[in-house]
Protein backbone atom coordinates (compact mmCIF):
# COMPACT_ATOMS: atom_id res chain seq x y z
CA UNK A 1 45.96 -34.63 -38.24
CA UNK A 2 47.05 -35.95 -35.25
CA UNK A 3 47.17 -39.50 -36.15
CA UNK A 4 48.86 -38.48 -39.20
CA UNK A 5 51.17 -37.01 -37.26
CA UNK A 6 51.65 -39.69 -34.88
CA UNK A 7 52.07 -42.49 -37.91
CA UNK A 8 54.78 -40.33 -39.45
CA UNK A 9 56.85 -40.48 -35.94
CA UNK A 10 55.50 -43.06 -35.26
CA UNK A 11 54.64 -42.73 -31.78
CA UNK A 12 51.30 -42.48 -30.73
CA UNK A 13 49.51 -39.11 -28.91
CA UNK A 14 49.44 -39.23 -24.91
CA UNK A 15 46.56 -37.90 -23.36
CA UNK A 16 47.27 -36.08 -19.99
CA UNK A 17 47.04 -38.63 -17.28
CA UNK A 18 43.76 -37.97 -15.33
CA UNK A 19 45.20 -36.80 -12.19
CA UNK A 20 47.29 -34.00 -14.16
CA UNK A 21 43.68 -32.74 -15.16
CA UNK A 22 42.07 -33.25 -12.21
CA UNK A 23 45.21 -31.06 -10.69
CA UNK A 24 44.40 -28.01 -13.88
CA UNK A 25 40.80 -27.82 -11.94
CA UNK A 26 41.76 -28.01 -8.59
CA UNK A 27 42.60 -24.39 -8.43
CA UNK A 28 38.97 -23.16 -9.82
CA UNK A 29 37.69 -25.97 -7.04
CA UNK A 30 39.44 -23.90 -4.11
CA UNK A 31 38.20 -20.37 -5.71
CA UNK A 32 34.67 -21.80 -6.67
CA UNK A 33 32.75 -20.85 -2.94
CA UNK A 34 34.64 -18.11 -2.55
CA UNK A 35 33.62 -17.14 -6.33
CA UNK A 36 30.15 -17.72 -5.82
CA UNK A 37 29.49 -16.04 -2.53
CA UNK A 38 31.31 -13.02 -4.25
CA UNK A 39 28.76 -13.18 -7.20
CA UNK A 40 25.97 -13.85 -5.11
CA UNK A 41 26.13 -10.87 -2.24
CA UNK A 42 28.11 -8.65 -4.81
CA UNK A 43 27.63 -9.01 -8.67
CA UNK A 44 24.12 -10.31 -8.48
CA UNK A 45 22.96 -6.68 -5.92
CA UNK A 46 24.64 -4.65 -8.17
CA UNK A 47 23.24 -5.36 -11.25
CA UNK A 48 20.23 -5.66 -10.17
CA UNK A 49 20.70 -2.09 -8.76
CA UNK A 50 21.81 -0.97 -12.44
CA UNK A 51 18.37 -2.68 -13.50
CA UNK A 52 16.10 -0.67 -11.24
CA UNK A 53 18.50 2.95 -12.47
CA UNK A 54 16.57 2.55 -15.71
CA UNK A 55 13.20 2.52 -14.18
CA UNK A 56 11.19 5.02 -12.30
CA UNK A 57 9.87 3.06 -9.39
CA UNK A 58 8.81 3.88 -5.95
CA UNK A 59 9.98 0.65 -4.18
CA UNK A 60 6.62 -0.95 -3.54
CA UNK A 61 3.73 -0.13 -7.05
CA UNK A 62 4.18 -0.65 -10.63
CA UNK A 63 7.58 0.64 -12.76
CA UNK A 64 8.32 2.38 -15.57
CA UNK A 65 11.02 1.67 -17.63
CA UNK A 66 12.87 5.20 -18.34
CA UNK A 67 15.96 4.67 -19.74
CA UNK A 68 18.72 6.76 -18.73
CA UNK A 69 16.65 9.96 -17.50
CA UNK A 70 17.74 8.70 -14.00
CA UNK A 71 21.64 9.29 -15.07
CA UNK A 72 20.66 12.66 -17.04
CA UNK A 73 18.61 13.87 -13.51
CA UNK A 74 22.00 13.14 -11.25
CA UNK A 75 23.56 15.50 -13.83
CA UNK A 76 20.96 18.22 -13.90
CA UNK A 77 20.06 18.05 -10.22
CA UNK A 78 22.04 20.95 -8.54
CA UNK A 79 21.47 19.11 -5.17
CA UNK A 80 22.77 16.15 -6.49
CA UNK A 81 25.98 17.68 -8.22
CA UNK A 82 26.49 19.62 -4.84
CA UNK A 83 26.30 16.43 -3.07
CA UNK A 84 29.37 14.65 -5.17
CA UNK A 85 31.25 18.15 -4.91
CA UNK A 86 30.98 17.67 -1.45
CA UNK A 87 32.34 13.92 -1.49
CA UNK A 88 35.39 15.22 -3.38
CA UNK A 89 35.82 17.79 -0.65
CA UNK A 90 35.79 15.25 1.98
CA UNK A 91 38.66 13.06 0.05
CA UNK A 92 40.90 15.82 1.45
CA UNK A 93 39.68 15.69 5.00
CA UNK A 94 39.54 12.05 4.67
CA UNK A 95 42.85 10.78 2.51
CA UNK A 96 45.56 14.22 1.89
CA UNK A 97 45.72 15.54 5.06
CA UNK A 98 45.75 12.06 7.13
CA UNK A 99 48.33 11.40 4.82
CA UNK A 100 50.19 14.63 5.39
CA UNK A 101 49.75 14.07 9.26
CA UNK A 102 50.99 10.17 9.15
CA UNK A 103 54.36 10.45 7.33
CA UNK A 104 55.51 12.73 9.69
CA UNK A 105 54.01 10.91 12.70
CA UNK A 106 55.17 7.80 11.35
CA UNK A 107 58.97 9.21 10.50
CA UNK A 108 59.24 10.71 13.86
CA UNK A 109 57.64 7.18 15.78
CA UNK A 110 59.82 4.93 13.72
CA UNK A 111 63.32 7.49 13.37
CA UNK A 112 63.17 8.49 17.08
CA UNK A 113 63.12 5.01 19.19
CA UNK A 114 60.20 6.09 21.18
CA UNK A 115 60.10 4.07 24.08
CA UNK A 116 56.67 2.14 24.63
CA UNK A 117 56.36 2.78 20.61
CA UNK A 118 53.62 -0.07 20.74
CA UNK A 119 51.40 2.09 23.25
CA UNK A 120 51.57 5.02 20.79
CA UNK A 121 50.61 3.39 18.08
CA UNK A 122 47.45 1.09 19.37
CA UNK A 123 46.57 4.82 20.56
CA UNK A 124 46.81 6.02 17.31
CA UNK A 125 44.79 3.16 15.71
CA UNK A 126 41.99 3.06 18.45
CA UNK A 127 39.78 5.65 16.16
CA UNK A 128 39.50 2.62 13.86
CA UNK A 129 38.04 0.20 16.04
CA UNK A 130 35.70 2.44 17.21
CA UNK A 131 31.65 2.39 15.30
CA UNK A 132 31.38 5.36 13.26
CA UNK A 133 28.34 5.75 14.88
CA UNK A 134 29.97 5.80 18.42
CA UNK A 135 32.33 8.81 16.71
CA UNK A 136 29.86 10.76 14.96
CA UNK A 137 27.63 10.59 18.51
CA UNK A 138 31.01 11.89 20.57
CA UNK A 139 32.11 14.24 18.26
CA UNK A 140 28.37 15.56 18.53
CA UNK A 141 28.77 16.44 22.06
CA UNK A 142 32.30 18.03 21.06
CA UNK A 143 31.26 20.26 18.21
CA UNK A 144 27.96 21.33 20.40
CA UNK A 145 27.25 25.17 21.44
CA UNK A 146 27.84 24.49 24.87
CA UNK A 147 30.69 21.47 23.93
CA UNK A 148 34.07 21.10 25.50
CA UNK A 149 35.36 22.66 21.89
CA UNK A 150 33.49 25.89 22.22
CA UNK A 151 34.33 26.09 26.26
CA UNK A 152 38.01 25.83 25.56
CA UNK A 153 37.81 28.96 23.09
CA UNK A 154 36.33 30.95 25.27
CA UNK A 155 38.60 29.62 28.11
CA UNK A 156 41.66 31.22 25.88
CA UNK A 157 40.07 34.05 24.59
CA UNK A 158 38.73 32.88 21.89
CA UNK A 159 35.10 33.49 21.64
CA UNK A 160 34.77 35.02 18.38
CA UNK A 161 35.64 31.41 17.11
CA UNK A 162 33.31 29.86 19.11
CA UNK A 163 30.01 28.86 17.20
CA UNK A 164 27.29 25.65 16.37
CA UNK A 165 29.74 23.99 14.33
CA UNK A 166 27.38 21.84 12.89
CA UNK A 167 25.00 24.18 12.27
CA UNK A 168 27.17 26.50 10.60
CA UNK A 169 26.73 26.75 6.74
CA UNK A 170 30.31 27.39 6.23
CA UNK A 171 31.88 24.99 8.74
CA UNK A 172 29.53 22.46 8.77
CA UNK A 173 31.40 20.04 6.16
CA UNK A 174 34.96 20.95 7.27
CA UNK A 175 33.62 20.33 10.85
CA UNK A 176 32.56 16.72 9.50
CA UNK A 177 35.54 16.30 7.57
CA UNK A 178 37.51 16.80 10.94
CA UNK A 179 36.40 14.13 12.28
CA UNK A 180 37.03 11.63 9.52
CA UNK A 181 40.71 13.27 9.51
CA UNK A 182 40.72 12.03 13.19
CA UNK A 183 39.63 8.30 12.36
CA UNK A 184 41.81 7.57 9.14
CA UNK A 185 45.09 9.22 10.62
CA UNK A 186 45.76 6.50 12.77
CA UNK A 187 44.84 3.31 9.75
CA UNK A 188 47.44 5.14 7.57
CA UNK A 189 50.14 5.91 10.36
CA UNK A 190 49.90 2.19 10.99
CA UNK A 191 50.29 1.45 7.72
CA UNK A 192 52.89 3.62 6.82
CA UNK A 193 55.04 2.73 10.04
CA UNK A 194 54.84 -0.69 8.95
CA UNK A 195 56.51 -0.14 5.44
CA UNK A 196 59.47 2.14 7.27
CA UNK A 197 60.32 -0.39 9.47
CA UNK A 198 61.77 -2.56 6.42
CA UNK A 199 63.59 0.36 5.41
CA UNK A 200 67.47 -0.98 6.19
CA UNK A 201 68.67 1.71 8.46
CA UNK A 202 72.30 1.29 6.45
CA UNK A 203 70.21 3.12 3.67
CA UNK A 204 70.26 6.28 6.39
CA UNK A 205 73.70 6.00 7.66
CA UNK A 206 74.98 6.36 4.11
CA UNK A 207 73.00 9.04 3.34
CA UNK A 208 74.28 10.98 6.54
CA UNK A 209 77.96 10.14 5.24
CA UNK A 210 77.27 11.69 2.01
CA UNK A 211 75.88 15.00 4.33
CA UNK A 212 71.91 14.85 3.82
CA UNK A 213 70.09 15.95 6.76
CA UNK A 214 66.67 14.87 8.02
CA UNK A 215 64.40 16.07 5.13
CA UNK A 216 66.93 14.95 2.43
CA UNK A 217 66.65 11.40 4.01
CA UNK A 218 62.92 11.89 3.80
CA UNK A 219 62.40 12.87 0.46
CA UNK A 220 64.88 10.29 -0.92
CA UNK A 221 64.55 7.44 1.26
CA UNK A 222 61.59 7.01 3.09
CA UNK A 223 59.08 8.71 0.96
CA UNK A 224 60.04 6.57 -2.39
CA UNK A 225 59.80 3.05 0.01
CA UNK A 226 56.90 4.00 1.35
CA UNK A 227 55.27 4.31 -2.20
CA UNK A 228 53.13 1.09 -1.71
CA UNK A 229 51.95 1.85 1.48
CA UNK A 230 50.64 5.11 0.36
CA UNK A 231 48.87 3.52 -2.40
CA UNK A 232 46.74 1.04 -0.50
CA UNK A 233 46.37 3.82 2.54
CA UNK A 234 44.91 6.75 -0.35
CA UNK A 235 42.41 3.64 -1.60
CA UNK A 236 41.36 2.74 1.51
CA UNK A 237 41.08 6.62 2.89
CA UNK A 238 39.28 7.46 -0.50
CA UNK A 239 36.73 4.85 -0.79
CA UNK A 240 35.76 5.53 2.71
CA UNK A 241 35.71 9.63 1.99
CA UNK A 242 33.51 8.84 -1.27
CA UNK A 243 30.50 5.81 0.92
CA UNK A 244 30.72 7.59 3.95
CA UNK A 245 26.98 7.73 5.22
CA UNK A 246 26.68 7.23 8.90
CA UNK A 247 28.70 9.94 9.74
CA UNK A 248 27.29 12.43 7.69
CA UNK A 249 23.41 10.90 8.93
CA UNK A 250 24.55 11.26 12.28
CA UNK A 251 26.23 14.38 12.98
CA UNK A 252 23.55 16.65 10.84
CA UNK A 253 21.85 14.93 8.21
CA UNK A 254 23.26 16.52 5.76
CA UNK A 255 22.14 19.91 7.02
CA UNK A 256 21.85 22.76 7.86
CA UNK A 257 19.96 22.87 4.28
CA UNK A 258 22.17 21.10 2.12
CA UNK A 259 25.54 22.13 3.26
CA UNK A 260 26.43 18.71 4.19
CA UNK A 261 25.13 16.32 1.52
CA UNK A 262 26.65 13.59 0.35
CA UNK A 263 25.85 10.86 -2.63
CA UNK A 264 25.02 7.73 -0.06
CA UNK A 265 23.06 9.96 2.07
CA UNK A 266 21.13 10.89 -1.45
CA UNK A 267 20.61 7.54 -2.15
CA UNK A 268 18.89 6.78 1.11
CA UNK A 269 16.80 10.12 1.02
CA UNK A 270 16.08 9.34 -2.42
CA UNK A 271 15.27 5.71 -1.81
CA UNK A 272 13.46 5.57 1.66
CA UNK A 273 12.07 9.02 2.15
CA UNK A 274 11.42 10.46 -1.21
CA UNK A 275 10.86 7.35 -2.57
CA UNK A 276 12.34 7.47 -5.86
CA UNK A 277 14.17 4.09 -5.73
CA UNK A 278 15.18 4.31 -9.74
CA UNK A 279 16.72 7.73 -8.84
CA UNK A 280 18.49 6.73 -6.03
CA UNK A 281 19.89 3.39 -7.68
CA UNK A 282 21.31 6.15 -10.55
CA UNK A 283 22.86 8.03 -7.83
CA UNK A 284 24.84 4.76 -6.15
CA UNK A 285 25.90 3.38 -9.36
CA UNK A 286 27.65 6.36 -10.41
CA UNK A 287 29.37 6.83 -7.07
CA UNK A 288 30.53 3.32 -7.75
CA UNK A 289 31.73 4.64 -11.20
CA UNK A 290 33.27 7.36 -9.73
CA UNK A 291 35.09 5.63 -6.34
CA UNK A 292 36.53 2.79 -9.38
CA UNK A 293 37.80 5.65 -11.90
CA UNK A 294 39.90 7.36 -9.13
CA UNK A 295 41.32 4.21 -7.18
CA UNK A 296 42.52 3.23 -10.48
CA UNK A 297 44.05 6.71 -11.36
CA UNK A 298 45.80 6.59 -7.67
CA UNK A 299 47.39 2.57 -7.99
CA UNK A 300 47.95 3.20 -11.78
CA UNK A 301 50.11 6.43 -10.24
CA UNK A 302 51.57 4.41 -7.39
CA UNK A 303 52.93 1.52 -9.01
CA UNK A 304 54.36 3.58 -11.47
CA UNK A 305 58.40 3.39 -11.22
């Protein structure tokens, strides 16, 4: 057809030069490491991780292929439902209320000219380069009977609120949640005081000649140019609410009982102490299931106009 095509005009068909399709691969040339270091340390664990969910294994003898009783056992276990309750309960320590807490620390950092503004905020961010393990080891000490937490009740008259915070049924996951409220306030302060500083401050002044006040210029101003910002902070504050292990392994091992559970410290007591490696392999991938379903809700909501 196309020599047909090429008598009746009677020009002939060009191929593409070579270097135009050497140029078309280039692109898949640059990606192709990073590609295959992504498949290899990513893609390749994973699935092999949904291989061993459908067998009951112990990590070291002979497996059974099961199907999916694994995924029908996460369901069924209560432990293992109460553990994922308690993830979701975290995402509020973790991502709403640093979120609450950094709009209005970054409005008032960015709107008020602090001076030595830079200070404040590497002292807001320093929670994020410190280990988790470092944190969880400090905050220990601070949540302890005898802890500076507990002495400062008393100091004020407070000793009916004094207690073993982490040994406390009842305030044993708040108590961790805390202290994850404490690291990821500072991550999305930074991040939000980065997207109000391109905020043209003409954008204010006309708002103030029209007669809003403060909150008026919040609500309409910063809050909508902000809306990126928050959608990458929530992600990153989420997925680290829903993996967080070392923490949790830490401060109280997911005691006292299971008060404190949490799906990745299931999958290690399922894995290396239990040793019930097909169980615990159901139990990460649908954490994985579950942190991809609700960081696509949240950026499907955020880039919304």
């Amino acid at each position: 057809m196309t020599d047909t095509v090429a008598i009746v005009t009677g020009r002939r068909a060009r191929r593409p030069p070579a270097r135009v399709t050497r140029r078309r691969w280039l692109p898949y040339a640059y990606l192709a490491p990073a590609l295959l270091l992504y498949g290899l340390f990513l893609l390749v664990p994973l699935g092999r991780a949904a291989q061993f969910s459908l067998y009951e294994w112990d990590g070291l003898g002979a497996s059974t292929f099961v199907g999916l009783d694994n995924y029908a056992a996460v369901f069924q276990s209560a432990q293992l439902r109460e553990a994922f309750a308690h993830a979701l309960v975290l995402i509020v320590f973790f991502a709403v209320l640093p979120l609450a807490l950094g709009l209005v620390l970054a409005a008032l950092l960015t709107r008020a000219r602090v001076r030595g503004l830079g200070f404040f905020r590497t002292i807001v961010f320093l929670p994020q380069v410190i280990a988790m393990v470092v944190i969880a080891v400090t905050w220990r000490q601070i949540y302890a009977p005898e802890g500076p937490l507990n002495t400062a009740l008393r100091a004020i008259g407070l000793d009916s609120l004094a207690r073993a915070w982490l040994g406390d049924y009842d305030w044993a996951l708040p108590a961790v949640g805390l202290i994850g409220t404490w690291v990821s306030t500072g991550l999305v302060t930074v991040l939000l005081m980065a997207g109000m500083a391109r905020i043209p401050r003409e954008q204010y002044e006309a708002a103030r000649l029209d007669g809003a006040g403060a909150v008026r210029e919040f609500l309409a101003i910063t809050l909508p140019s902000v809306r990126g910002e928050i959608t990458v902070a929530l992600t990153l504050t989420i997925v680290a609410a829903l993996k967080t292990f070392d923490l949790v392994y830490v401060t109280t091992s997911g005691g006292p009982g299971t008060s404190t559970t949490v799906p990745s410290y299931e999958v290690y007591r399922l894995a290396f102490t239990i040793g019930e490696v097909g169980a615990a392999a159901a139990v990460g991938i649908v954490l994985t299931v579950i942190v991809f379903l609700i960081n696509a809700v949240v950026n499907v909501i955020g880039e919304r106009r």
